[in-house]
N, C-alpha and C. Protein backbone atom coordinates (compact mmCIF):
# COMPACT_ATOMS: atom_id res chain seq x y z
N UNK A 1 0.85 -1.20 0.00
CA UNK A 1 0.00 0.00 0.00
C UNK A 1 0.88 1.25 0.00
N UNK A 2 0.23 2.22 -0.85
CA UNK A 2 1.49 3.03 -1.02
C UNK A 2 1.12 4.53 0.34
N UNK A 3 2.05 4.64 0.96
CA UNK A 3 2.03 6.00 2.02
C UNK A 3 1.07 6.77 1.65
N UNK A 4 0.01 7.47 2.36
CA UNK A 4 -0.88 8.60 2.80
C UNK A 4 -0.15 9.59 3.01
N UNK A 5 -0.39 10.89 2.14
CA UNK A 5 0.29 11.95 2.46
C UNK A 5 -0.71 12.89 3.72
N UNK A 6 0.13 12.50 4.96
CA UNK A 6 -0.54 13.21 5.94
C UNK A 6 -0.17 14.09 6.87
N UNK A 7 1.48 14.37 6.47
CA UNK A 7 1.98 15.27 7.06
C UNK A 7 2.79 16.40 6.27
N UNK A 8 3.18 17.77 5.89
CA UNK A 8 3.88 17.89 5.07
C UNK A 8 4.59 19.19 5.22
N UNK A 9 5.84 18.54 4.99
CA UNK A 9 6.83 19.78 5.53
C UNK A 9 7.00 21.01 4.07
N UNK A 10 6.82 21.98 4.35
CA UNK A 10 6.82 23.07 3.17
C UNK A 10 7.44 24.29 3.28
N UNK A 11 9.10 24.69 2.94
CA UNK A 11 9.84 25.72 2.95
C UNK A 11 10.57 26.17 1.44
N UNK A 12 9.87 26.89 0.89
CA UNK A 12 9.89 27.44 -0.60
C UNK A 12 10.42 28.85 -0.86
N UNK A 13 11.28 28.76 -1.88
CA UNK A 13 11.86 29.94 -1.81
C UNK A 13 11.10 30.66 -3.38
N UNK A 14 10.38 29.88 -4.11
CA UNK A 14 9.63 30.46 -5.31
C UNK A 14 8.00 29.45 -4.38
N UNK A 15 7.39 30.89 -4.24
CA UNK A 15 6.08 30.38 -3.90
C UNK A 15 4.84 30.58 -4.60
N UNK A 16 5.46 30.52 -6.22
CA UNK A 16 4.07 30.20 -7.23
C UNK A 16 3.55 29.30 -6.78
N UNK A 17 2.38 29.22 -6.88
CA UNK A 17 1.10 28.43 -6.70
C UNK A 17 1.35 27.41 -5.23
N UNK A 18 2.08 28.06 -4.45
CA UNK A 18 1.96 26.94 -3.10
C UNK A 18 1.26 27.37 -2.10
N UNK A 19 0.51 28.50 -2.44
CA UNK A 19 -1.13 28.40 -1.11
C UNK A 19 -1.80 27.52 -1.73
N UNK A 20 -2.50 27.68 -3.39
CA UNK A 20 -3.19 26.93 -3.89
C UNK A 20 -3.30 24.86 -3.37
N UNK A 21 -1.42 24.62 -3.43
CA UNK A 21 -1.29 23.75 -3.13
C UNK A 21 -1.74 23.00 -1.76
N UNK A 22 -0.88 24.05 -1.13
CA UNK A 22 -1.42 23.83 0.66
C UNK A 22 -2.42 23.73 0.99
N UNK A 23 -3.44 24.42 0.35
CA UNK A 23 -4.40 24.54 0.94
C UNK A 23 -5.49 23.06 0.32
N UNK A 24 -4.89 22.45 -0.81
CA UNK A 24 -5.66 21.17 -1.87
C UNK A 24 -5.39 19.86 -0.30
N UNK A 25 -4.22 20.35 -0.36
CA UNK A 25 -3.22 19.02 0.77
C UNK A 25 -3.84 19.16 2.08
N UNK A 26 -4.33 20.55 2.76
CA UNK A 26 -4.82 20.49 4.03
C UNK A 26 -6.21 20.37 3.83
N UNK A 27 -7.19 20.83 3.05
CA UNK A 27 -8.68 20.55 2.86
C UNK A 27 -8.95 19.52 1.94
N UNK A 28 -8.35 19.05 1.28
CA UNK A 28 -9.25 17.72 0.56
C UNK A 28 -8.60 16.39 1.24
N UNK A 29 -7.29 16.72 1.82
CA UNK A 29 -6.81 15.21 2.21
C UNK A 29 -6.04 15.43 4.02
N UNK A 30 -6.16 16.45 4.11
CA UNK A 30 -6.60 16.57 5.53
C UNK A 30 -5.08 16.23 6.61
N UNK A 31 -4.17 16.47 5.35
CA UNK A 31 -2.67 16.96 5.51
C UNK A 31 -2.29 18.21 6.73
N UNK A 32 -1.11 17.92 7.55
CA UNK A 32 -1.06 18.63 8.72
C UNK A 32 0.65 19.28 7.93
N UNK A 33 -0.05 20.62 7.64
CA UNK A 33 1.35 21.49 7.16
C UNK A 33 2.01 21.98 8.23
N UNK A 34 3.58 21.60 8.08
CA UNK A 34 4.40 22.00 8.87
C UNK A 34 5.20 23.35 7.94
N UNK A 35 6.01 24.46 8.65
CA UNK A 35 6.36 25.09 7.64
C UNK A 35 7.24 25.99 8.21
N UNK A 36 8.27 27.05 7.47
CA UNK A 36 8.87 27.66 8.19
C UNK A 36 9.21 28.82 7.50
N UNK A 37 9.53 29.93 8.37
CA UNK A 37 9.87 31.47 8.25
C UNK A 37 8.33 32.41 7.07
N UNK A 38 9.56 33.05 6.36
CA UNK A 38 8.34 33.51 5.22
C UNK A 38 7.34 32.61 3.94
N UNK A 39 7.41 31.37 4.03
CA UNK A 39 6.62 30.35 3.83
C UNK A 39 5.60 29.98 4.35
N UNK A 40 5.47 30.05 5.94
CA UNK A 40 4.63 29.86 6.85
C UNK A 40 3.71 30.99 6.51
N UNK A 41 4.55 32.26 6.84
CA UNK A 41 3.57 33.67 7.19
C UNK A 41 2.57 33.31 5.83
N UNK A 42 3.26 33.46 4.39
CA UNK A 42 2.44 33.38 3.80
C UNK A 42 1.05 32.06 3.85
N UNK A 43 1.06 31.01 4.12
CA UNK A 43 0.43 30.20 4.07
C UNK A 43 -0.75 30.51 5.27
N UNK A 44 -0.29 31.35 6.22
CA UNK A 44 -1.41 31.45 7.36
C UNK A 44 -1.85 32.95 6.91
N UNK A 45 -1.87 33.66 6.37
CA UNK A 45 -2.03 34.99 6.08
C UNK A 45 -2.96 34.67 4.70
N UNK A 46 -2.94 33.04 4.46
CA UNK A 46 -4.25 32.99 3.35
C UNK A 46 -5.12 31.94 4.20
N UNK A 47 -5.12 31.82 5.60
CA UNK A 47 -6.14 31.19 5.95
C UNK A 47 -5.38 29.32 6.16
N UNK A 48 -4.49 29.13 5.94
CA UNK A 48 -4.39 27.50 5.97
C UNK A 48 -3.45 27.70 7.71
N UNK A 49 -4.03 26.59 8.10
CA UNK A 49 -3.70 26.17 9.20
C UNK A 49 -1.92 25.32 9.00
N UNK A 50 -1.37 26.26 9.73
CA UNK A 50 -0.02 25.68 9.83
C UNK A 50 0.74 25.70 10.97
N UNK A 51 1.63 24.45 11.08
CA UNK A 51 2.56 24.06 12.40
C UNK A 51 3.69 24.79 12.27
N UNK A 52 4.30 25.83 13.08
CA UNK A 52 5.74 26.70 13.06
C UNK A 52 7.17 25.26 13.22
N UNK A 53 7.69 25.62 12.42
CA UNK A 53 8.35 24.35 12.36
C UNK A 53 9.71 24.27 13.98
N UNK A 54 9.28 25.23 15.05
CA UNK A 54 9.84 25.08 15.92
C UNK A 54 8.96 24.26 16.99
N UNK A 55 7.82 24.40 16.69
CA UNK A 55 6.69 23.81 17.33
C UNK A 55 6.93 22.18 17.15
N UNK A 56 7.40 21.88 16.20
CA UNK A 56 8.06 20.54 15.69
C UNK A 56 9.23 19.69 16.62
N UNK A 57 10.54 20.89 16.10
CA UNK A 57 12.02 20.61 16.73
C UNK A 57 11.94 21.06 18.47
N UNK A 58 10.64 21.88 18.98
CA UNK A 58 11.06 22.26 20.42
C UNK A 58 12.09 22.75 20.64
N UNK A 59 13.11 23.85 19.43
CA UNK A 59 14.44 24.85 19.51
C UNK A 59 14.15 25.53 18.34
N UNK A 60 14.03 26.62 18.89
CA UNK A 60 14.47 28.19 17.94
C UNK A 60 15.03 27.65 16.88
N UNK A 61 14.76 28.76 16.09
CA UNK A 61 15.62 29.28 15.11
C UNK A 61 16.77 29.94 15.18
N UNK A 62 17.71 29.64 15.20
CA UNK A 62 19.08 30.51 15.84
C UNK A 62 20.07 30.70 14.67
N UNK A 63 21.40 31.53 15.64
CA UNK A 63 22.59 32.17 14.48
C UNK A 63 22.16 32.33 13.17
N UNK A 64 20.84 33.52 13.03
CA UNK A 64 20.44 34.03 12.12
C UNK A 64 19.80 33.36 10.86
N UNK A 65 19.25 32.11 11.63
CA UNK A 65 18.18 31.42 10.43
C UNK A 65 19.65 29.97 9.72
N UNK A 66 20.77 30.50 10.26
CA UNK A 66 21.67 29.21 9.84
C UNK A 66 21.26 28.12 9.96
N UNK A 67 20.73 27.85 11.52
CA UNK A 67 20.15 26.29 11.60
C UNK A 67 18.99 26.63 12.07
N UNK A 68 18.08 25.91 11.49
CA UNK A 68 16.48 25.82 11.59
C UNK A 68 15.64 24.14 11.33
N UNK A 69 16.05 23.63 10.59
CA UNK A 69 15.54 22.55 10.44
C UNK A 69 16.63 21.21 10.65
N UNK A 70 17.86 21.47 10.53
CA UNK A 70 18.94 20.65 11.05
C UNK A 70 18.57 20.39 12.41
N UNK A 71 17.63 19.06 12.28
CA UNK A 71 17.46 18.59 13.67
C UNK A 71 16.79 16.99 13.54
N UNK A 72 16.93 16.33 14.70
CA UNK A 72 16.52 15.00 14.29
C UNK A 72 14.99 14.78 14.40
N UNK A 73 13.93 15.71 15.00
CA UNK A 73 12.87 15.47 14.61
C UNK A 73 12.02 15.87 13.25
N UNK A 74 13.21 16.42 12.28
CA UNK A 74 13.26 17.26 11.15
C UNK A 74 13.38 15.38 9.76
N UNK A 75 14.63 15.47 10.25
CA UNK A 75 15.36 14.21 9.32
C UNK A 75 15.24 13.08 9.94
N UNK A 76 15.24 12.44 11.00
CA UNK A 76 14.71 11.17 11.27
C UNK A 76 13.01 11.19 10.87
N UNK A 77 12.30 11.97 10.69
CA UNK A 77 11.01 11.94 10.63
C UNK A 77 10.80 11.81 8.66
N UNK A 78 12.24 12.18 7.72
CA UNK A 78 12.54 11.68 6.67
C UNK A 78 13.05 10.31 6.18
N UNK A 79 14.08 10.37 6.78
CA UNK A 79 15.06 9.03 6.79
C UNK A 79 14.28 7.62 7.47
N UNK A 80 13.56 8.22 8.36
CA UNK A 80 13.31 6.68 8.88
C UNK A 80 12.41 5.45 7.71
N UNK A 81 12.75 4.69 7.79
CA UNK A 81 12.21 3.22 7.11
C UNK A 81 10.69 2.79 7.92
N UNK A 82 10.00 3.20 6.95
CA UNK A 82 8.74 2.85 7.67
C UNK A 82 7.97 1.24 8.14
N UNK A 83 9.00 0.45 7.15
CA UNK A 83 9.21 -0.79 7.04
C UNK A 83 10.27 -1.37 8.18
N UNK A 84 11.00 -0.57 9.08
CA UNK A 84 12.56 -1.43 9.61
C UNK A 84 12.13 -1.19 11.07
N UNK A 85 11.66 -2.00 11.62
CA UNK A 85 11.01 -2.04 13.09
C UNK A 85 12.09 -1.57 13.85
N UNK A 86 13.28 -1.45 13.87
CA UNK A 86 14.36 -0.43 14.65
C UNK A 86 14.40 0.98 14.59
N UNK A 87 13.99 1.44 13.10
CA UNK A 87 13.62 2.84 12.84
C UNK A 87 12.53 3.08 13.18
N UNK A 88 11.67 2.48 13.21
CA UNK A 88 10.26 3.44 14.41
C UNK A 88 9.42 2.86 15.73
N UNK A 89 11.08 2.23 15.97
CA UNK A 89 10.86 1.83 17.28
C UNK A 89 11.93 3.01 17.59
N UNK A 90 13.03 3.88 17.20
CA UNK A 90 13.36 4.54 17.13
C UNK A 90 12.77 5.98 17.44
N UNK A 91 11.83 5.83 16.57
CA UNK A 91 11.16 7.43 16.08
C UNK A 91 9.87 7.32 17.86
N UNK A 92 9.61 6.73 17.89
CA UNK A 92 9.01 6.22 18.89
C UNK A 92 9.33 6.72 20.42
N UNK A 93 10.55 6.14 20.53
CA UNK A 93 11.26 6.76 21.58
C UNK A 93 11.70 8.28 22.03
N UNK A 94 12.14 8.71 20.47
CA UNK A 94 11.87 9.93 20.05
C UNK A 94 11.55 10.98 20.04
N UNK A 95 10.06 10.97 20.11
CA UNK A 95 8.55 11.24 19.62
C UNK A 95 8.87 11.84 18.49
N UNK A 96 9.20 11.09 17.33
CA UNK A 96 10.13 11.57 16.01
C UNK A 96 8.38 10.93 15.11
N UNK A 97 7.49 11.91 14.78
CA UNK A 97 6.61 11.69 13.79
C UNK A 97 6.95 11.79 12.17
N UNK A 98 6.45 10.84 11.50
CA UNK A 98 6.94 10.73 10.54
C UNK A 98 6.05 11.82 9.34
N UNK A 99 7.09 12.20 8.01
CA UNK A 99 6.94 13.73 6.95
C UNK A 99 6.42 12.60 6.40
N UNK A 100 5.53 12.55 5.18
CA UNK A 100 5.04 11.74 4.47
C UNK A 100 5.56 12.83 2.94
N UNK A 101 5.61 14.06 2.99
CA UNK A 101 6.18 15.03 2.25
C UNK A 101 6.76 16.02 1.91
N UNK A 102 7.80 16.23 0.98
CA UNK A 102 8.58 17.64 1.65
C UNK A 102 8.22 18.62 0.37
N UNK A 103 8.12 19.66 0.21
CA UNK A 103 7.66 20.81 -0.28
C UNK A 103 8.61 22.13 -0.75
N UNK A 104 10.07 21.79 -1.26
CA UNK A 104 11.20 22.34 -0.87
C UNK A 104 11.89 22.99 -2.39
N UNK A 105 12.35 24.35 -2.23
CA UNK A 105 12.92 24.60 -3.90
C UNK A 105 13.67 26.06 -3.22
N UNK A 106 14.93 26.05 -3.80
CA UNK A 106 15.60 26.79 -3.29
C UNK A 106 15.80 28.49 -4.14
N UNK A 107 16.71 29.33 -3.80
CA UNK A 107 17.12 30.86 -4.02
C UNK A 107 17.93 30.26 -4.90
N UNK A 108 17.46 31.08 -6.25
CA UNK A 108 19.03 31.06 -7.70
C UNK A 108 20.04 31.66 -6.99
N UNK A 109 20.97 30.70 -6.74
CA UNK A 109 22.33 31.48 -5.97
C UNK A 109 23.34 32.20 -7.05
N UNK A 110 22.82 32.16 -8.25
CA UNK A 110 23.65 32.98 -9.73
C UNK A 110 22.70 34.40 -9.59
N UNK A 111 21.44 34.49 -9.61
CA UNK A 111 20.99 35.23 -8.84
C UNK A 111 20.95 36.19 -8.69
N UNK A 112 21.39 35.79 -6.73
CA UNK A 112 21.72 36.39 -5.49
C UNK A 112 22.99 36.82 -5.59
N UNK A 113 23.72 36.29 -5.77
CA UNK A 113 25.42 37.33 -6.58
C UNK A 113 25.55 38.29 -7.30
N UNK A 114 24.14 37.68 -7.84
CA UNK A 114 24.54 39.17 -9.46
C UNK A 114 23.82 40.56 -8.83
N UNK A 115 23.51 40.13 -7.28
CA UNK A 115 22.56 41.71 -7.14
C UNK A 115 23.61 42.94 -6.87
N UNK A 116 23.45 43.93 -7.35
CA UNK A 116 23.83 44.77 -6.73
C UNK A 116 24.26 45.21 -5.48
N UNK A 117 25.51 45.61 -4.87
CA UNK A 117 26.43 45.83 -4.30
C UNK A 117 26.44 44.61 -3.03
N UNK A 118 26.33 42.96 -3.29
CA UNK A 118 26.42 41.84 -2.95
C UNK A 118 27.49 41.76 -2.40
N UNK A 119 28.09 41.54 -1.34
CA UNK A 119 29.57 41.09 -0.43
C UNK A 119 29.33 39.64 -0.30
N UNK A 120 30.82 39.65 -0.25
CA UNK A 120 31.19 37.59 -0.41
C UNK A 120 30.57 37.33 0.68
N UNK A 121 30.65 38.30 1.75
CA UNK A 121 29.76 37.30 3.22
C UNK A 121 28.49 37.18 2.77
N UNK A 122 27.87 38.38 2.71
CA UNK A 122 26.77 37.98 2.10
C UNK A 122 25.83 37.08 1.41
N UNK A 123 26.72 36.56 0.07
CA UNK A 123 26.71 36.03 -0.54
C UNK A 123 27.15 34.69 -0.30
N UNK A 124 27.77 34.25 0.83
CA UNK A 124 28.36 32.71 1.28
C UNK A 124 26.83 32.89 2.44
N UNK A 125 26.10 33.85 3.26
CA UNK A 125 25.02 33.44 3.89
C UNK A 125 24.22 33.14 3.40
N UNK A 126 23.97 33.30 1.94
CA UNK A 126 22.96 32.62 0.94
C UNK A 126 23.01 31.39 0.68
N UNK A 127 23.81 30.57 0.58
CA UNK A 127 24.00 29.32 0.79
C UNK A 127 23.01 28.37 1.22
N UNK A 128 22.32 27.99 0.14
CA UNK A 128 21.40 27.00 1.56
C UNK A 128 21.80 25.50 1.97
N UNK A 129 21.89 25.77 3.37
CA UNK A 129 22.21 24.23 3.88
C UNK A 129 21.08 23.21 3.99
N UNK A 130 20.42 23.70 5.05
CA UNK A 130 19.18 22.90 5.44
C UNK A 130 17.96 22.36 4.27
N UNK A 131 17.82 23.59 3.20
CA UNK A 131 17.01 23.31 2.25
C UNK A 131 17.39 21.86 0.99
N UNK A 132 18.80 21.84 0.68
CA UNK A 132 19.49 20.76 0.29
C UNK A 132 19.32 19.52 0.96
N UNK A 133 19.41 19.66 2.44
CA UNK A 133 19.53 18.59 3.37
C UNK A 133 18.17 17.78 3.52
N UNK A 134 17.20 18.15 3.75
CA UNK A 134 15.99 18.39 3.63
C UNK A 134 15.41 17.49 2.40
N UNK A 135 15.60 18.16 0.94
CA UNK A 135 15.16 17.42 0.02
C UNK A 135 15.87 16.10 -0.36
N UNK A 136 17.33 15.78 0.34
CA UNK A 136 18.37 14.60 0.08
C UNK A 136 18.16 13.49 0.93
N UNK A 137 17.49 14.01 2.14
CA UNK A 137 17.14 13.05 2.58
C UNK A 137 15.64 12.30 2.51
N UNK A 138 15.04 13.50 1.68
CA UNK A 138 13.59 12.76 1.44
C UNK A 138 13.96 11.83 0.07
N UNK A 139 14.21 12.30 -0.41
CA UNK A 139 14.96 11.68 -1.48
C UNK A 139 15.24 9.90 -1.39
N UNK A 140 16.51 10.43 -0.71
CA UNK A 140 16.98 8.91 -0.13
C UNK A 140 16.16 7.91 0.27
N UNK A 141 14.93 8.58 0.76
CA UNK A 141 13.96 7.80 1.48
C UNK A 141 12.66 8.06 0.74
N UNK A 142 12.76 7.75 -0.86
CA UNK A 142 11.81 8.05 -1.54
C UNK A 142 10.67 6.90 -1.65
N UNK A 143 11.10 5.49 -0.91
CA UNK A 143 10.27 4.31 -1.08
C UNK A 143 9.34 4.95 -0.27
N UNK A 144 9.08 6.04 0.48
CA UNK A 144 8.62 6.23 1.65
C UNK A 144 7.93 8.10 1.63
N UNK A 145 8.50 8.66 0.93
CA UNK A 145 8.88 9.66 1.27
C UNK A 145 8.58 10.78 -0.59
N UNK A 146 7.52 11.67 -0.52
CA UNK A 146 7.33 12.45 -1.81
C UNK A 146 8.50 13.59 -1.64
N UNK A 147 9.38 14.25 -2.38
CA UNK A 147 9.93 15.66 -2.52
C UNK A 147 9.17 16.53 -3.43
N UNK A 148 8.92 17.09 -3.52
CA UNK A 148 8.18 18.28 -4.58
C UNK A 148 9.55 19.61 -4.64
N UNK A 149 9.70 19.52 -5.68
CA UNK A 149 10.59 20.84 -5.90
C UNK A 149 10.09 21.40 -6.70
N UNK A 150 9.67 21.38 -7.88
CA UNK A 150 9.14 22.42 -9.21
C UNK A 150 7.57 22.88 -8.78
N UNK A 151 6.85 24.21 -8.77
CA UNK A 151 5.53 24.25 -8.73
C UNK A 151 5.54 23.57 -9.96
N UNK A 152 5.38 23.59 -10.52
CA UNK A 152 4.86 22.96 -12.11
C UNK A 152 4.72 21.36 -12.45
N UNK A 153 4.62 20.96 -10.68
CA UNK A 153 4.00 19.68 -10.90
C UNK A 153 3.20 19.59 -10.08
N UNK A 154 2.76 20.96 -9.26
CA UNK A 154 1.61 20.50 -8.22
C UNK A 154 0.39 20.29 -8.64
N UNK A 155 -0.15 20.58 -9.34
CA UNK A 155 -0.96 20.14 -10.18
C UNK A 155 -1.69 18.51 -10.38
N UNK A 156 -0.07 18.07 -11.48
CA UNK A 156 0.08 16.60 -11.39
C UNK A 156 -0.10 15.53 -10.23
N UNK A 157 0.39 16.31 -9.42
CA UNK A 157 0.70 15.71 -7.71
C UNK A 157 -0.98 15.69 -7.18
N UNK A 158 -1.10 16.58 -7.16
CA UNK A 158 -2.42 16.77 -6.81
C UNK A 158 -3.70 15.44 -7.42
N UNK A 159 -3.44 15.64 -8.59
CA UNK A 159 -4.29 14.66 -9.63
C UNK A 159 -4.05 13.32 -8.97
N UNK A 160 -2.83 13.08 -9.68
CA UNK A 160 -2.60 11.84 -8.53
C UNK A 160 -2.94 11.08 -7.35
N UNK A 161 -2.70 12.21 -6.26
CA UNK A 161 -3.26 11.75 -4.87
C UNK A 161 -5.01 11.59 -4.94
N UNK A 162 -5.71 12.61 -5.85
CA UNK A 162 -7.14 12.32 -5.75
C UNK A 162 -7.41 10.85 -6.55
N UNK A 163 -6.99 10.37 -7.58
CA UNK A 163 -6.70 9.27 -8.08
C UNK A 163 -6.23 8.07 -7.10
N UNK A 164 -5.50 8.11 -5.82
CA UNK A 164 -4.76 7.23 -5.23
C UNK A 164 -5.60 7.13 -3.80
N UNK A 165 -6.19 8.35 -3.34
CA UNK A 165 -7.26 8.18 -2.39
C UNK A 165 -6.14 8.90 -1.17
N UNK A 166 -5.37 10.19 -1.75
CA UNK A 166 -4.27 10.63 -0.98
C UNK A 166 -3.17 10.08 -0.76
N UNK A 167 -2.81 9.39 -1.73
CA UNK A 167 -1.57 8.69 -1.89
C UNK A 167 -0.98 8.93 -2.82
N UNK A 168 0.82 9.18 -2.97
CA UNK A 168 1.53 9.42 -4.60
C UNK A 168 1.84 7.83 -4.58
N UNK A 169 2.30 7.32 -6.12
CA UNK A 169 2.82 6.24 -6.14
C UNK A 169 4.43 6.51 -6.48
N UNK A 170 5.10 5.00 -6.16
CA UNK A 170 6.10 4.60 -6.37
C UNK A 170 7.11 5.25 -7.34
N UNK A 171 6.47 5.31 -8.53
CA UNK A 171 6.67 5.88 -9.63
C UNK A 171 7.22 6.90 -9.53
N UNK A 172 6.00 7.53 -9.27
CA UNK A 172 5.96 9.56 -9.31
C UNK A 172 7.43 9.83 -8.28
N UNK A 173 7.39 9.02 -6.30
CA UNK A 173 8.49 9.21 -5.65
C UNK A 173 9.82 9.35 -6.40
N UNK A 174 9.57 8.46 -7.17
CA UNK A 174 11.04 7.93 -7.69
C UNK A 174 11.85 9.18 -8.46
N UNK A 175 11.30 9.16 -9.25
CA UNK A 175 11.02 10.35 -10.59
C UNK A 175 11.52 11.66 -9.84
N UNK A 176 10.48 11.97 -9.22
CA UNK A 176 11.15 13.47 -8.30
C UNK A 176 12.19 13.08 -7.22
N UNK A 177 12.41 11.81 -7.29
CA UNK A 177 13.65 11.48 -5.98
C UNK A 177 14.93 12.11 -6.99
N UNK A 178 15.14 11.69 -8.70
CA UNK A 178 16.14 11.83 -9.41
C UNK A 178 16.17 12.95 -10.01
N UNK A 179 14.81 13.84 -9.79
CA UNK A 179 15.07 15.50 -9.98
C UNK A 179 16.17 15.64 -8.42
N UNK A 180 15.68 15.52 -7.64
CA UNK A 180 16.60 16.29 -6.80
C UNK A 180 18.03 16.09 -6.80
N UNK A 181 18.53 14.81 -7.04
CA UNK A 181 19.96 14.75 -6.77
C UNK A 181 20.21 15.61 -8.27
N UNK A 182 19.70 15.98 -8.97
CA UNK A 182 19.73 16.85 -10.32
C UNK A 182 20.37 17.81 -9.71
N UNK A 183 19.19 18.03 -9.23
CA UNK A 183 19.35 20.10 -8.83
C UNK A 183 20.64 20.39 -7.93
N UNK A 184 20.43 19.50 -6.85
CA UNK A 184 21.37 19.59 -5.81
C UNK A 184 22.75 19.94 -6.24
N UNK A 185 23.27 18.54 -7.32
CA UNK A 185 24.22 18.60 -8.06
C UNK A 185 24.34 20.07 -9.09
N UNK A 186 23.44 20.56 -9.01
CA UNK A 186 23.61 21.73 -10.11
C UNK A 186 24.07 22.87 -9.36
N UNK A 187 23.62 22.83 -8.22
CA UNK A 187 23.19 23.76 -6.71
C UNK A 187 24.71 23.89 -7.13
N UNK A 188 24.85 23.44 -6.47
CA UNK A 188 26.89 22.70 -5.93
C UNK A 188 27.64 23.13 -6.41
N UNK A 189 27.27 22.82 -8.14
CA UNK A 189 28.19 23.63 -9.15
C UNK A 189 28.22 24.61 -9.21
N UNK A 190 26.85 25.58 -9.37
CA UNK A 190 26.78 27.07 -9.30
C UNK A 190 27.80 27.78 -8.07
N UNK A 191 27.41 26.90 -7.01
CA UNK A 191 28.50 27.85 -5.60
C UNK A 191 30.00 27.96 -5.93
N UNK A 192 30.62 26.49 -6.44
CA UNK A 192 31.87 25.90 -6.93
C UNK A 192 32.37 26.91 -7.62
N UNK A 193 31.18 27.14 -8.79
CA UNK A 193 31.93 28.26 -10.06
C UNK A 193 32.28 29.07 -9.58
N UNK A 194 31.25 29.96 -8.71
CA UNK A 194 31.44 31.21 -8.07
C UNK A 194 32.43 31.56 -7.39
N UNK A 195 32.72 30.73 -6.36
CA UNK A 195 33.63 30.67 -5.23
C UNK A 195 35.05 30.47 -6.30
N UNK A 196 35.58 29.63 -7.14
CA UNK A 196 36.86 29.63 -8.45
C UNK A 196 36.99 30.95 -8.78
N UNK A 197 35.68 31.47 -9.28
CA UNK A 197 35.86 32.90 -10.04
C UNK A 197 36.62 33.81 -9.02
N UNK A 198 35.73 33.98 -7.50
CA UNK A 198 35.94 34.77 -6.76
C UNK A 198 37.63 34.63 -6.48
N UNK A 199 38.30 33.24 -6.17
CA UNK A 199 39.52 33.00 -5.58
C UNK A 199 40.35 33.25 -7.32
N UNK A 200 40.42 33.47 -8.28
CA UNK A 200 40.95 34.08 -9.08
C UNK A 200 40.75 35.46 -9.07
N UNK A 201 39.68 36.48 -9.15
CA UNK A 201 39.84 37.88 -8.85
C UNK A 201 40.84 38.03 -8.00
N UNK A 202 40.15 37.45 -6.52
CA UNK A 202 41.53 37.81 -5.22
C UNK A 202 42.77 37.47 -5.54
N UNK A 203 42.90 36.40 -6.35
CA UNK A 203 44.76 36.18 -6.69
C UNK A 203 45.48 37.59 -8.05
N UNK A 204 44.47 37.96 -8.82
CA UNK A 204 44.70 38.70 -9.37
C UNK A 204 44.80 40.49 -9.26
N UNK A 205 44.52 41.00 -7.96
CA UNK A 205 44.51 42.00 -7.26
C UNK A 205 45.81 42.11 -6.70
């Protein structure tokens, strides 16, 4: 039987069409959105009922939004094997509830460089950690586990679950499991380039 999407973690940095979404996931299938920073505001400022994702981890948001979701009721509630009686005898002990979905798409870090009068600190705090971390491990744990990164499949997603009785299949997991190690990998490169370019200017000064 394939997983019920009934919990769903959602931190978006392009938020085309993700009230629309949130709100399909919390009123037709009765999905408990978890969410964080300016993702949240927006999602409760159109009326959808949402969990502050500290309300989750039981710790702040600290050293300026650096770590926020780097936590084990964050990623064990990804990673765990819903199938491996040690992992939620685990989660258990815990009180590590399990994401059934993550909702995650990051800042063009080509971008965020090119803005106007941008400093390297600056520009290295743009970096996203947690948002990478987040979709790699849903990923990993895609037998189990939906990622959504593009709006331009919520739609599809949507169709689906009304088709499945609130369930994605196997398939669909899979599919968006191998978009992400895509992006990620692309992520990576973009910082890589940047950071080469930058350490050639400085050698050339």
């Amino acid at each position: 039987m394939e997983p019920l999407v009934k919990r769903v973690l959602i931190s978006v940095a392009d938020k085309t069409g993700i009230v629309e979404f949130a709100r399909a996931l919390s009123e037709e299938f009765g999905a408990e959105i978890i969410s964080t920073g300016g993702t949240a505001k927006v999602l409760k400022e159109a009326g959808i009922p949402v969990k502050p994702i500290d309300d989750l981890t039981d710790f702040p948001e600290i050293m300026d939004g650096r770590v926020k979701t780097l936590h084990p009721r964050i990623h064990g509630a990804l990673l765990a094997r819903r199938d491996h009686p040690t992992h939620m005898s685990a989660a258990g002990k815990y009180g590590i509830k399990m994401i059934n979905m993550v909702v995650v798409n990051l800042y063009n870090f080509e971008e965020v460089v090119a803005r106007e009068g941008m400093t390297f600190e600056e520009a290295i705090n743009n970096i996203d950690v947690g948002g990478p971390a987040m979709m790699r491990s849903a990923a990993k744990n895609h037998l189990f586990v939906a990622v959504v990164t593009n709006p331009a499949t919520y739609d599809d997603i949507l169709a689906e679950m009304r088709e499945c009785n609130g369930a994605t299949t196997l398939a669909t997991r899979t599919e968006l499991a191998f978009e992400v190690f895509r992006l990620t990998g692309s992520y990576d490169s973009v910082i890589y380039n940047w950071l080469v370019r930058k350490l050639n200017e400085s050698e050339k000064l």
